[in-house]
PDB file of N, CA and C in Angstrom:
ATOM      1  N   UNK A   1      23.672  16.632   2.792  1.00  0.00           N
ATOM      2  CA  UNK A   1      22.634  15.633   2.748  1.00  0.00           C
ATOM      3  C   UNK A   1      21.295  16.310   3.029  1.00  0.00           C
ATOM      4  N   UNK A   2      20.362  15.973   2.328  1.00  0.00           N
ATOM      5  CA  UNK A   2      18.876  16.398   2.521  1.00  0.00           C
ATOM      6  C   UNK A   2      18.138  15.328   3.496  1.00  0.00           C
ATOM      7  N   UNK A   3      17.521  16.235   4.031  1.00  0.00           N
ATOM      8  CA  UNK A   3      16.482  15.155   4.759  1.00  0.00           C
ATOM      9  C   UNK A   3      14.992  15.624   4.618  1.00  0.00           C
ATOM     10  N   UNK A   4      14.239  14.505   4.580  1.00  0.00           N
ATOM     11  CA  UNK A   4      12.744  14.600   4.347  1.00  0.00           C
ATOM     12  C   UNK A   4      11.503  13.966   5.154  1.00  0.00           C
ATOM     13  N   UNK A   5      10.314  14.456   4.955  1.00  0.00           N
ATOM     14  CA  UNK A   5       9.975  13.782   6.031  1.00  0.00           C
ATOM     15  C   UNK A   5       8.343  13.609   5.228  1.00  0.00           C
ATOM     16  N   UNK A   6       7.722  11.859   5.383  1.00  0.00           N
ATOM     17  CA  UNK A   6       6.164  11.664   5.508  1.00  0.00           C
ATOM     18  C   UNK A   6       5.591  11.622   6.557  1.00  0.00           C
ATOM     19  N   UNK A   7       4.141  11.718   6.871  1.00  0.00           N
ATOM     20  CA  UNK A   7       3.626  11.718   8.069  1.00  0.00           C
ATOM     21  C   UNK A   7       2.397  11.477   7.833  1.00  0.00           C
ATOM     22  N   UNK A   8       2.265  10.558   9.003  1.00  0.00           N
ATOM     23  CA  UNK A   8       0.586  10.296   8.660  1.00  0.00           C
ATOM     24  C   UNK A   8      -0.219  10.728   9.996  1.00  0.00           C
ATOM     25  N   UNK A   9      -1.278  11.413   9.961  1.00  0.00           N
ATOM     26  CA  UNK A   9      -2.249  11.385  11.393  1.00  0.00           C
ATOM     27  C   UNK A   9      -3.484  10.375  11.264  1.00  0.00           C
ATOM     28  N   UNK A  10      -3.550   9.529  12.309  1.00  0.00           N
ATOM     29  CA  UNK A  10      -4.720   9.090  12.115  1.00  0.00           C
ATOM     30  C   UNK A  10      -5.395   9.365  13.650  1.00  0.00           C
ATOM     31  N   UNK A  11      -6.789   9.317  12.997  1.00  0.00           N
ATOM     32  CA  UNK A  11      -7.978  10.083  13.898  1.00  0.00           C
ATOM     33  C   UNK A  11      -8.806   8.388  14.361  1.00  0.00           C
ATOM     34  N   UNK A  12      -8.768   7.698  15.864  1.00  0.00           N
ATOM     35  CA  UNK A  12      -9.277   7.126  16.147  1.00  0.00           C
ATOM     36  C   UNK A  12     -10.466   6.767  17.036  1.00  0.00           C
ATOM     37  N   UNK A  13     -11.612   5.993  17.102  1.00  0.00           N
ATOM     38  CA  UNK A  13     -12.675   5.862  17.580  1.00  0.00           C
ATOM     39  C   UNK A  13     -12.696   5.482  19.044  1.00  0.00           C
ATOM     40  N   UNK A  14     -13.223   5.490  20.125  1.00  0.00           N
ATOM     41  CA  UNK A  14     -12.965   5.117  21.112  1.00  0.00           C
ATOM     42  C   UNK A  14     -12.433   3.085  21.126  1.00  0.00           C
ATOM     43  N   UNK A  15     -12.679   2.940  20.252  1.00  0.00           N
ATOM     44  CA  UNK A  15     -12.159   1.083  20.156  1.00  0.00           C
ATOM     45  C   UNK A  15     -11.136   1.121  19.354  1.00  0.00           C
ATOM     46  N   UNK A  16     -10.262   2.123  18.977  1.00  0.00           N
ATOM     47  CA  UNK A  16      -8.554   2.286  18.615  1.00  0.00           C
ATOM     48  C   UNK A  16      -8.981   1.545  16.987  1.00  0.00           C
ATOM     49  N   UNK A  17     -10.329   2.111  16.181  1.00  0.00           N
ATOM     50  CA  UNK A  17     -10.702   2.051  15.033  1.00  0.00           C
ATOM     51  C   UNK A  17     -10.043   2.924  14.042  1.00  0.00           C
ATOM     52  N   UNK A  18      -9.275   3.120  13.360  1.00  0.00           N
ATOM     53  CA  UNK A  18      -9.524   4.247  12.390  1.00  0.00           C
ATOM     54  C   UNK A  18     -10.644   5.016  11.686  1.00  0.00           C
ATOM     55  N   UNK A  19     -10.991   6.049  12.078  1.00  0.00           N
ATOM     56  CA  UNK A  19     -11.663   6.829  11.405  1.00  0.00           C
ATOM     57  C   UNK A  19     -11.559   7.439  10.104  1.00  0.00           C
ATOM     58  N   UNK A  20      -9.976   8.543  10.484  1.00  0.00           N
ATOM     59  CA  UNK A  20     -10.116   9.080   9.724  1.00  0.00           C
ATOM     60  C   UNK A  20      -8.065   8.891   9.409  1.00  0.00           C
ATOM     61  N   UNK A  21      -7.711   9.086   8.120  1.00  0.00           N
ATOM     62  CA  UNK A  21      -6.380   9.026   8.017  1.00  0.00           C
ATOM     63  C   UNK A  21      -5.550  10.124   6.846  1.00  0.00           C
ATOM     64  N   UNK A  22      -4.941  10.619   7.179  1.00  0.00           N
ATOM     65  CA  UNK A  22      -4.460  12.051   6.599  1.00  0.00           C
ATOM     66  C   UNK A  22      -2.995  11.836   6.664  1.00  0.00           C
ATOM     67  N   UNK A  23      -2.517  12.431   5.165  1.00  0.00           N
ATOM     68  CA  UNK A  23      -0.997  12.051   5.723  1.00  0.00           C
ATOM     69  C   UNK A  23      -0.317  13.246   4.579  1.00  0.00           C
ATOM     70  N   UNK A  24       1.098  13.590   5.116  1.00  0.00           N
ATOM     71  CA  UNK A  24       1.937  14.909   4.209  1.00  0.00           C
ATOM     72  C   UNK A  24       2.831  14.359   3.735  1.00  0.00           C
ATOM     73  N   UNK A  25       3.230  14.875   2.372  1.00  0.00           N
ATOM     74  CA  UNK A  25       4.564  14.434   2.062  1.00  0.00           C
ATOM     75  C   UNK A  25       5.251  15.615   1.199  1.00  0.00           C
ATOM     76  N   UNK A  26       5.783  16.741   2.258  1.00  0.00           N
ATOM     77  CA  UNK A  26       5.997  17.865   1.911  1.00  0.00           C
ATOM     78  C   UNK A  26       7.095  17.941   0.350  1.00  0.00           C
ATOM     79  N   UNK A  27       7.944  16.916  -0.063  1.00  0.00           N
ATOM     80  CA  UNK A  27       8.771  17.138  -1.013  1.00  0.00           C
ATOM     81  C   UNK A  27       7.614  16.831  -2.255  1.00  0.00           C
ATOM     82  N   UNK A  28       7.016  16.388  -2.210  1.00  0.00           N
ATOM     83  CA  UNK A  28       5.663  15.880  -2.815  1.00  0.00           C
ATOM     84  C   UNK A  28       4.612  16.696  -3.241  1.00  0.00           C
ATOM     85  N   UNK A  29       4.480  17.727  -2.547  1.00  0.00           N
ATOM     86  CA  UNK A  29       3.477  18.639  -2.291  1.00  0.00           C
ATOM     87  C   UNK A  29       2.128  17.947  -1.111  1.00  0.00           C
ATOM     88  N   UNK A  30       2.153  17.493  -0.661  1.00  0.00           N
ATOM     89  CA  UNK A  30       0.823  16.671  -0.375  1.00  0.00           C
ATOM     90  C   UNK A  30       0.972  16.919   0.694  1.00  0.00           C
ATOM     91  N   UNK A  31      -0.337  18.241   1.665  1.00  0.00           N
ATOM     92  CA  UNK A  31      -0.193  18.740   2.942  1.00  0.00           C
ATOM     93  C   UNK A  31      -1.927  17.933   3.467  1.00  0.00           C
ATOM     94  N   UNK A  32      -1.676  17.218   4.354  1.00  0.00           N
ATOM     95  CA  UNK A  32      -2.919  16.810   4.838  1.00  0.00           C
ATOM     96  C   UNK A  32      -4.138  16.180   4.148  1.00  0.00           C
ATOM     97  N   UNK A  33      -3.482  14.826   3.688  1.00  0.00           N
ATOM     98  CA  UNK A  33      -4.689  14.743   2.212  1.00  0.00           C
ATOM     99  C   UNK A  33      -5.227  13.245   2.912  1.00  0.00           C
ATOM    100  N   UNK A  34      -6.576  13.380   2.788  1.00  0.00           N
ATOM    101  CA  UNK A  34      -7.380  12.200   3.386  1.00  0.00           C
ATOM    102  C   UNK A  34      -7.351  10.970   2.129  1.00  0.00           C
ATOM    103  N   UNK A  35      -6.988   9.755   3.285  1.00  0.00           N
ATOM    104  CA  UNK A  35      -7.032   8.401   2.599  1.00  0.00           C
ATOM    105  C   UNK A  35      -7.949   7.469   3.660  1.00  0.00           C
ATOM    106  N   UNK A  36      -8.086   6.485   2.604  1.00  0.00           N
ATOM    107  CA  UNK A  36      -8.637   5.551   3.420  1.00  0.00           C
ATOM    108  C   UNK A  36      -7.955   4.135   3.783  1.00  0.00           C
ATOM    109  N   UNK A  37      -7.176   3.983   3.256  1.00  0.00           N
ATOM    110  CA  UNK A  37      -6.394   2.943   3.857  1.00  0.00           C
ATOM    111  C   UNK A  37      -4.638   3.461   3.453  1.00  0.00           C
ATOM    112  N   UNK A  38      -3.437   2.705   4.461  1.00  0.00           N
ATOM    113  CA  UNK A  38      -2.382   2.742   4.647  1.00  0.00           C
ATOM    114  C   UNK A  38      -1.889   1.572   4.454  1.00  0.00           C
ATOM    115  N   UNK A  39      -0.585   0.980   3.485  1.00  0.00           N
ATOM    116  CA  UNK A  39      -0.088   0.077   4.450  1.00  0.00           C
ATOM    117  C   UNK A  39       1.786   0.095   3.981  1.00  0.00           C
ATOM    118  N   UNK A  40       2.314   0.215   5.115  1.00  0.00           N
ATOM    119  CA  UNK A  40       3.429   0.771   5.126  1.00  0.00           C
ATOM    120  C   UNK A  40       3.962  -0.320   5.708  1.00  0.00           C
ATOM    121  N   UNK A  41       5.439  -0.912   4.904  1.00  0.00           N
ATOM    122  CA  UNK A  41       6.211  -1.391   5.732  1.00  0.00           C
ATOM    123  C   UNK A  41       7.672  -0.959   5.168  1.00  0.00           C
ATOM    124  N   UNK A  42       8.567  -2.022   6.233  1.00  0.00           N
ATOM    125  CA  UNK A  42       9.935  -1.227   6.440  1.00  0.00           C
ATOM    126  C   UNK A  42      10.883  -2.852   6.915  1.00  0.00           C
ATOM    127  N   UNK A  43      11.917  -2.355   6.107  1.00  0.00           N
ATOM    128  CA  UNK A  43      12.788  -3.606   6.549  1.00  0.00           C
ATOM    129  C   UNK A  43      13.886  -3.185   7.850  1.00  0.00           C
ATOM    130  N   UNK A  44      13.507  -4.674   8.656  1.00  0.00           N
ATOM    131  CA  UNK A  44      14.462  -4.126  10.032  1.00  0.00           C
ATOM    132  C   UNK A  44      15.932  -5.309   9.643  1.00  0.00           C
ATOM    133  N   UNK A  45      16.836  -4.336   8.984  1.00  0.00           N
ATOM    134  CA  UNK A  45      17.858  -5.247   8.558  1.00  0.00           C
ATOM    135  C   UNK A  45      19.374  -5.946   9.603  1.00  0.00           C
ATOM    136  N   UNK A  46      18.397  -6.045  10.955  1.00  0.00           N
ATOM    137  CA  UNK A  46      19.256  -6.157  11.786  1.00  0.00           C
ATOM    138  C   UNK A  46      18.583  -7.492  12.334  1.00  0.00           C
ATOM    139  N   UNK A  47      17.178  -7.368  12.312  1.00  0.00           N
ATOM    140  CA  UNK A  47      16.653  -8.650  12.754  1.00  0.00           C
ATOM    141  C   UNK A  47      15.900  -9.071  11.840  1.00  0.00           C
ATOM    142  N   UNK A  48      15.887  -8.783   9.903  1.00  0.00           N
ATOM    143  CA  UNK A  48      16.068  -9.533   9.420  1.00  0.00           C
ATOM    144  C   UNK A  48      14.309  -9.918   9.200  1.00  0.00           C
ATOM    145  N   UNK A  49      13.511  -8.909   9.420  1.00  0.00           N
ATOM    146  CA  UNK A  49      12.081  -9.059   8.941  1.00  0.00           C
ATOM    147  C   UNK A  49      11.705  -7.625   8.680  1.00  0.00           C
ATOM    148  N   UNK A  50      10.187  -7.665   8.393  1.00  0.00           N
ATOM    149  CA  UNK A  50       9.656  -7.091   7.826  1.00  0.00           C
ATOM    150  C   UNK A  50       8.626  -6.387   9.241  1.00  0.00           C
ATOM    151  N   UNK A  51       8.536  -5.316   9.569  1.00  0.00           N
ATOM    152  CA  UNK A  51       7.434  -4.619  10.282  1.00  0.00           C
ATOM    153  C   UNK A  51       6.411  -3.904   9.845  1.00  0.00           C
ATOM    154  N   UNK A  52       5.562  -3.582   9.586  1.00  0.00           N
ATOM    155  CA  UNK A  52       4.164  -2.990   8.730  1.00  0.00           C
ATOM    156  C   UNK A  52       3.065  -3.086   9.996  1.00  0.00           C
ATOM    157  N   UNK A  53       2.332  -1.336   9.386  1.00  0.00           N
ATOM    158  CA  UNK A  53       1.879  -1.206   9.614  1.00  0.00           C
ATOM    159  C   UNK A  53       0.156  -1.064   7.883  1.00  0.00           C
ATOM    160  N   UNK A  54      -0.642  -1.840   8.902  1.00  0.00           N
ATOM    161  CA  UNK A  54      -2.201  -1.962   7.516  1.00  0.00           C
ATOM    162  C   UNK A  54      -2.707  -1.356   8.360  1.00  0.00           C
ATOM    163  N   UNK A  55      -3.769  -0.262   8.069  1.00  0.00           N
ATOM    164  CA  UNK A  55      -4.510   0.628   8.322  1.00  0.00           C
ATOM    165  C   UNK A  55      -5.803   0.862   6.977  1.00  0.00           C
ATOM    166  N   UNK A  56      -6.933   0.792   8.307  1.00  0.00           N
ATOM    167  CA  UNK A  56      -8.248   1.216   6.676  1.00  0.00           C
ATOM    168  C   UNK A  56      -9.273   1.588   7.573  1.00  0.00           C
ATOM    169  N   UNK A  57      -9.642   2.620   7.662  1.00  0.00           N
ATOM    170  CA  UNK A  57     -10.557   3.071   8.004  1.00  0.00           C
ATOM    171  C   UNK A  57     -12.322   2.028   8.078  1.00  0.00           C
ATOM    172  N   UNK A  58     -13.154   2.386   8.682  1.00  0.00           N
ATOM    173  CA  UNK A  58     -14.386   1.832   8.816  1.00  0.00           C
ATOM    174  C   UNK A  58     -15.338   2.248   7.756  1.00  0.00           C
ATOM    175  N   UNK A  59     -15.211   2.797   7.065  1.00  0.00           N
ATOM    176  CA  UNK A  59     -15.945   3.390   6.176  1.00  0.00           C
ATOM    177  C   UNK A  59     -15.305   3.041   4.643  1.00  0.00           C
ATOM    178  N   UNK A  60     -13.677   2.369   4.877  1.00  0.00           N
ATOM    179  CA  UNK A  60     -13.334   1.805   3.245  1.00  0.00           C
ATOM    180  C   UNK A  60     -14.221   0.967   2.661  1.00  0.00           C
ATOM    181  N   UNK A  61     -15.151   1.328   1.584  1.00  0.00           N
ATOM    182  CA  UNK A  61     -15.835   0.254   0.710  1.00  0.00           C
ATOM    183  C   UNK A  61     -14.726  -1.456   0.159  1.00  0.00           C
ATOM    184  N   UNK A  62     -15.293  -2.280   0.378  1.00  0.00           N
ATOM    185  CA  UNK A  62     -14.837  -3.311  -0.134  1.00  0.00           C
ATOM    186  C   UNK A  62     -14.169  -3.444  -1.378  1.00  0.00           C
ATOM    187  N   UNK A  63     -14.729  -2.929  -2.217  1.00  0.00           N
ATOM    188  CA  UNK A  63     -14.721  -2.371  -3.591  1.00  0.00           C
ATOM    189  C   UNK A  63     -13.296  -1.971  -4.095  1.00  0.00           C
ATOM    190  N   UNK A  64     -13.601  -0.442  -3.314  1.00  0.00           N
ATOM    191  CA  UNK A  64     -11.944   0.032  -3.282  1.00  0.00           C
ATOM    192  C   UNK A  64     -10.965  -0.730  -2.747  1.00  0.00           C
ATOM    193  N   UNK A  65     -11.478  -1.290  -1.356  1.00  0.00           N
ATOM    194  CA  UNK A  65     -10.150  -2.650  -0.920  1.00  0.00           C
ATOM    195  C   UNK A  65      -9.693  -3.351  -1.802  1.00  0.00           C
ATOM    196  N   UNK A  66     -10.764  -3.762  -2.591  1.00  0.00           N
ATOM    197  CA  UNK A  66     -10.016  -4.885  -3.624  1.00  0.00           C
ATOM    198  C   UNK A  66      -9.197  -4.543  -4.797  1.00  0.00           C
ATOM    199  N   UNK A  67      -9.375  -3.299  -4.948  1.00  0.00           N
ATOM    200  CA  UNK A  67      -8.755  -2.171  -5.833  1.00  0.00           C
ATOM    201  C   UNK A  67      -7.218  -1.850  -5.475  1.00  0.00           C
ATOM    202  N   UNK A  68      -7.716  -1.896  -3.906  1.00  0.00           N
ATOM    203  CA  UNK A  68      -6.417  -0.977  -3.730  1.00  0.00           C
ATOM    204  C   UNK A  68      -5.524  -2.476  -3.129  1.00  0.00           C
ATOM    205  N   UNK A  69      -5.446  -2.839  -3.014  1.00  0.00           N
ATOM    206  CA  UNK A  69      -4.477  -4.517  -2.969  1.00  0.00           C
ATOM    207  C   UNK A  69      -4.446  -4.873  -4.506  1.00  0.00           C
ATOM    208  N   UNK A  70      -5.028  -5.079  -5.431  1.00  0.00           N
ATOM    209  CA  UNK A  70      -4.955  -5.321  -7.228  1.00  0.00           C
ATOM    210  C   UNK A  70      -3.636  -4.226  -7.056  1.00  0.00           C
ATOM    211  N   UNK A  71      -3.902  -3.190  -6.933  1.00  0.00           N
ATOM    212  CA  UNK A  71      -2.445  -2.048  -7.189  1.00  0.00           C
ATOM    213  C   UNK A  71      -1.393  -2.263  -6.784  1.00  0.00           C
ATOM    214  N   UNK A  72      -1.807  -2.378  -5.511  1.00  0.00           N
ATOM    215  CA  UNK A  72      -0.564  -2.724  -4.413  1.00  0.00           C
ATOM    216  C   UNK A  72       0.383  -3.621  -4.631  1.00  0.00           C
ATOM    217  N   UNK A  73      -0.003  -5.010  -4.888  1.00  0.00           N
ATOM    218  CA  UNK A  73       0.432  -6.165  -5.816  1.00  0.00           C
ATOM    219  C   UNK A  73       1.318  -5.992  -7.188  1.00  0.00           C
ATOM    220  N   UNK A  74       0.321  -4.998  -8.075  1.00  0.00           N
ATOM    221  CA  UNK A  74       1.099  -4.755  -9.392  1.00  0.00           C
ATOM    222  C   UNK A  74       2.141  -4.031  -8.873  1.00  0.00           C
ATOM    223  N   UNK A  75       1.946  -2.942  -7.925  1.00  0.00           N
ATOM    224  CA  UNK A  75       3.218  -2.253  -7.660  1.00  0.00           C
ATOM    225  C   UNK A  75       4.466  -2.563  -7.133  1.00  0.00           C
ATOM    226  N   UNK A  76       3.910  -4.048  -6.046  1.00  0.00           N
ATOM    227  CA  UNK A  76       5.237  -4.462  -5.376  1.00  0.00           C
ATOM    228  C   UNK A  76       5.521  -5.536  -6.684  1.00  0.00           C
ATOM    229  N   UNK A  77       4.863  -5.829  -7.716  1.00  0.00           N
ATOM    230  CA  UNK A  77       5.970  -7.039  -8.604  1.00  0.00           C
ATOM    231  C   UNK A  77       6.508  -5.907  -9.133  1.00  0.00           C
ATOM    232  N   UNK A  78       6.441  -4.791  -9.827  1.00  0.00           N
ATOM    233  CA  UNK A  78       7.065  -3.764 -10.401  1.00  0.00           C
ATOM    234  C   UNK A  78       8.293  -3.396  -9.643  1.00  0.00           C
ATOM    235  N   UNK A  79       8.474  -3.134  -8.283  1.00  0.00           N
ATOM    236  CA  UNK A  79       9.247  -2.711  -7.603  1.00  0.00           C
ATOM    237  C   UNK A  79      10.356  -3.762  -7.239  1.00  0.00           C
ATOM    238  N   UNK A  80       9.772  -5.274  -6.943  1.00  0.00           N
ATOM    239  CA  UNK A  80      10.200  -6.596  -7.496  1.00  0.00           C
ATOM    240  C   UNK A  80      11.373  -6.484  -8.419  1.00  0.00           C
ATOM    241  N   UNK A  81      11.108  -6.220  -9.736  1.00  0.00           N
ATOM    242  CA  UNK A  81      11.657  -6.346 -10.536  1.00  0.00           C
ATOM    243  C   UNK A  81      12.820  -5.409 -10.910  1.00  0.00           C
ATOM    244  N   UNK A  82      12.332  -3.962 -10.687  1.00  0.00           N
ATOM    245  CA  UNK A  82      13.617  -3.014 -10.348  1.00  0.00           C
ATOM    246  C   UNK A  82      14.894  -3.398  -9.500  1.00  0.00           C
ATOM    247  N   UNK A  83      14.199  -4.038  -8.654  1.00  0.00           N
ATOM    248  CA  UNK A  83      15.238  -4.094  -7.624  1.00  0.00           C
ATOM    249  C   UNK A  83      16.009  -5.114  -7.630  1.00  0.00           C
ATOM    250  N   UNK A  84      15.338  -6.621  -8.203  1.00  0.00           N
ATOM    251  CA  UNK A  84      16.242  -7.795  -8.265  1.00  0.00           C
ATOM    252  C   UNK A  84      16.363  -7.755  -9.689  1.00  0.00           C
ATOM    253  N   UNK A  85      16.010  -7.575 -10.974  1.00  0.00           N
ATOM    254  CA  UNK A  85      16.092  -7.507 -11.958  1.00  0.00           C
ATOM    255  C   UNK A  85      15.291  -9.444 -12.098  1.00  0.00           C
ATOM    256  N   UNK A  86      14.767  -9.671 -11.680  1.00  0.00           N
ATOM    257  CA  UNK A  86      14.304 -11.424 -11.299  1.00  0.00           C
ATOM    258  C   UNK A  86      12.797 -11.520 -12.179  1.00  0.00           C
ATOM    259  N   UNK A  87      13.406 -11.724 -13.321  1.00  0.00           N
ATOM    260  CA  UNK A  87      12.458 -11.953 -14.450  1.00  0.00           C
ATOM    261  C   UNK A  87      11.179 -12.537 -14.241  1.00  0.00           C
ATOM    262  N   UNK A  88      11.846 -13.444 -14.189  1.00  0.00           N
ATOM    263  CA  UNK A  88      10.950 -15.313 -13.979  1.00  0.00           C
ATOM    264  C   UNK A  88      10.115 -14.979 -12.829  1.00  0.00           C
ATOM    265  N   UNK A  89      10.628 -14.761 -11.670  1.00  0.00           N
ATOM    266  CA  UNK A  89       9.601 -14.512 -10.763  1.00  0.00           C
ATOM    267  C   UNK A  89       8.685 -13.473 -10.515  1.00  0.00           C
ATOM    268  N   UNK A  90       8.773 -12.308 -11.470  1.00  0.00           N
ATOM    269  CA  UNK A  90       8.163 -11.068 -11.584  1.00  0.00           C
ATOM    270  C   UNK A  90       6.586 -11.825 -12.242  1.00  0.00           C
ATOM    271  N   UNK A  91       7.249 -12.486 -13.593  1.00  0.00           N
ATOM    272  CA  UNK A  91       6.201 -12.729 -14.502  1.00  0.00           C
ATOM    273  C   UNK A  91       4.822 -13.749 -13.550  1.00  0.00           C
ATOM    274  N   UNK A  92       5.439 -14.703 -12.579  1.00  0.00           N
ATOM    275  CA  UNK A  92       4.597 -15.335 -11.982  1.00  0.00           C
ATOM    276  C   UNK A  92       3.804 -14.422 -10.750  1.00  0.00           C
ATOM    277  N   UNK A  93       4.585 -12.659 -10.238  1.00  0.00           N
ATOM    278  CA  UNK A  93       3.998 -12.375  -9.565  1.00  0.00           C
ATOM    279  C   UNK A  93       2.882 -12.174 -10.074  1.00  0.00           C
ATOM    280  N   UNK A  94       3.445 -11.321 -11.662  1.00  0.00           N
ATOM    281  CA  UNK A  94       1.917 -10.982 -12.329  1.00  0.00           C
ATOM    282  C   UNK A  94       0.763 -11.655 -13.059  1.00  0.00           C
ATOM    283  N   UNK A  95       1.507 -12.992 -13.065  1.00  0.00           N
ATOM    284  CA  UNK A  95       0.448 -13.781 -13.383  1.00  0.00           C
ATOM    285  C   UNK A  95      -0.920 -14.126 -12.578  1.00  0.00           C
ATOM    286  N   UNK A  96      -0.028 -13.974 -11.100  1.00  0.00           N
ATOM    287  CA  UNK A  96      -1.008 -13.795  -9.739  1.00  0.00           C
ATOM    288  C   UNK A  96      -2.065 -12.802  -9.489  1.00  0.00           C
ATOM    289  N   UNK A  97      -1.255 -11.552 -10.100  1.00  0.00           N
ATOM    290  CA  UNK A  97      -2.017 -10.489  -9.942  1.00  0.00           C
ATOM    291  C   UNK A  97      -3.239 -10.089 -10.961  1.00  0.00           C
ATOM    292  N   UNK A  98      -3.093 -11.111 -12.066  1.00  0.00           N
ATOM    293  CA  UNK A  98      -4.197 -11.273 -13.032  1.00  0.00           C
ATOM    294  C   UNK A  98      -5.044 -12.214 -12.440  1.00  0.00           C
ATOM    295  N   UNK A  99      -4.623 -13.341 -12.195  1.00  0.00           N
ATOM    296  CA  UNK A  99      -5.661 -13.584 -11.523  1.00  0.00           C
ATOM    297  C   UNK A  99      -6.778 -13.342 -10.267  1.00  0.00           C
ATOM    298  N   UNK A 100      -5.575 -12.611  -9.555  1.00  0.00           N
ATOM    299  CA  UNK A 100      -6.624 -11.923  -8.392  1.00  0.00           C
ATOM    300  C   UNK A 100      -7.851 -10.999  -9.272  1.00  0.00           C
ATOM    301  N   UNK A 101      -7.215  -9.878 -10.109  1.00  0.00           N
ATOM    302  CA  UNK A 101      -8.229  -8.919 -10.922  1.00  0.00           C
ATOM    303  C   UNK A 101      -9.402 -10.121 -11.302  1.00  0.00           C
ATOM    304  N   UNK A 102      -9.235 -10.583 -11.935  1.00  0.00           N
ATOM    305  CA  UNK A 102     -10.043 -11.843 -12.700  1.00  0.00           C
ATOM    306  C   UNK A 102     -11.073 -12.395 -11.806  1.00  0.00           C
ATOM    307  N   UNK A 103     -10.589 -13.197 -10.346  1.00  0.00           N
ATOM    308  CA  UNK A 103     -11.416 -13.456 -10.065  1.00  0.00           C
ATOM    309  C   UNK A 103     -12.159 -12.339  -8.832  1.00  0.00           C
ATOM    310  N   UNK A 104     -11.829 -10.886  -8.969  1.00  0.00           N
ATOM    311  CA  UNK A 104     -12.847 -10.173  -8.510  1.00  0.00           C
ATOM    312  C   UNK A 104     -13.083  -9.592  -9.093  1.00  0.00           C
ATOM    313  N   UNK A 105     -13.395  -9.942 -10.555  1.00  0.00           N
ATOM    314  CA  UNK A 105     -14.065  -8.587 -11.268  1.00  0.00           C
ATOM    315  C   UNK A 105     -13.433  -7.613 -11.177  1.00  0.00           C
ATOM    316  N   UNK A 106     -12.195  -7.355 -11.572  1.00  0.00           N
ATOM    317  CA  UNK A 106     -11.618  -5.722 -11.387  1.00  0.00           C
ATOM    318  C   UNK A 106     -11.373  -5.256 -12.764  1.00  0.00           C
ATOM    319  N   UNK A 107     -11.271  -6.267 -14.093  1.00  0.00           N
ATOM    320  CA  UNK A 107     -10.710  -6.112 -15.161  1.00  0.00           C
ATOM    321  C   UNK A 107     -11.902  -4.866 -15.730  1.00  0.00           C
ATOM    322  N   UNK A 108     -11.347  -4.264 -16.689  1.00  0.00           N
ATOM    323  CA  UNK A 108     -12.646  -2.907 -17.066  1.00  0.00           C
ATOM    324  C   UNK A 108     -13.378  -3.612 -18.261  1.00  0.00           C
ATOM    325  N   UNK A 109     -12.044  -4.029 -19.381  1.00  0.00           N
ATOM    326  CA  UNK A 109     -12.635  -4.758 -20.308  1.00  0.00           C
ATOM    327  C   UNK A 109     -13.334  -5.939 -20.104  1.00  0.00           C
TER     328      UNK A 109
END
């Protein structure tokens, strides 16, 4: 069995702010690469929820926030759908997720 490992450092302000956030993912190649926001969660299948951690630095533009949730969204109906094969409800995630783009201006065209 292989084992692997991600890691994130984050660099905080005296008010437990994020500053700065850096994270490796050695099978990946990715040694110490600065981001501005995190959000990681994990299923605790013993008690049957969800734990997450959201992280964004003080300096994330709004902009990119809204960017980076538009993705996040497309990615979890994508991942959605791999996993339950759940058609019907994929299509309404993404119907959601058009409309979020839509009503913030994210569309290019």
């Amino acid at each position: 069995m292989k084992k692997t490992q991600i890691s994130f450092d984050i660099e905080l302000d005296d008010n437990k702010i994020p500053e700065k956030i850096n994270w490796s993912a050695n099978d990946g190649g990715i040694k110490n690469k600065e981001s501005k926001a995190v959000f990681l969660s994990v299923w605790d299948h013993e008690a049957q929820e969800t734990l997450k951690i959201d992280l964004w630095t003080k300096d994330m533009p709004i902009d990119q926030m809204n960017v980076f949730f538009h993705q996040t969204l497309v990615s979890m109906s994508d991942t959605f759908l791999r996993s339950t094969d759940n058609e019907k409800m994929t299509g309404a995630f993404k119907q959601f997720c058009d409309y979020f783009a839509k009503n913030l201006n994210l569309n290019k065209n």
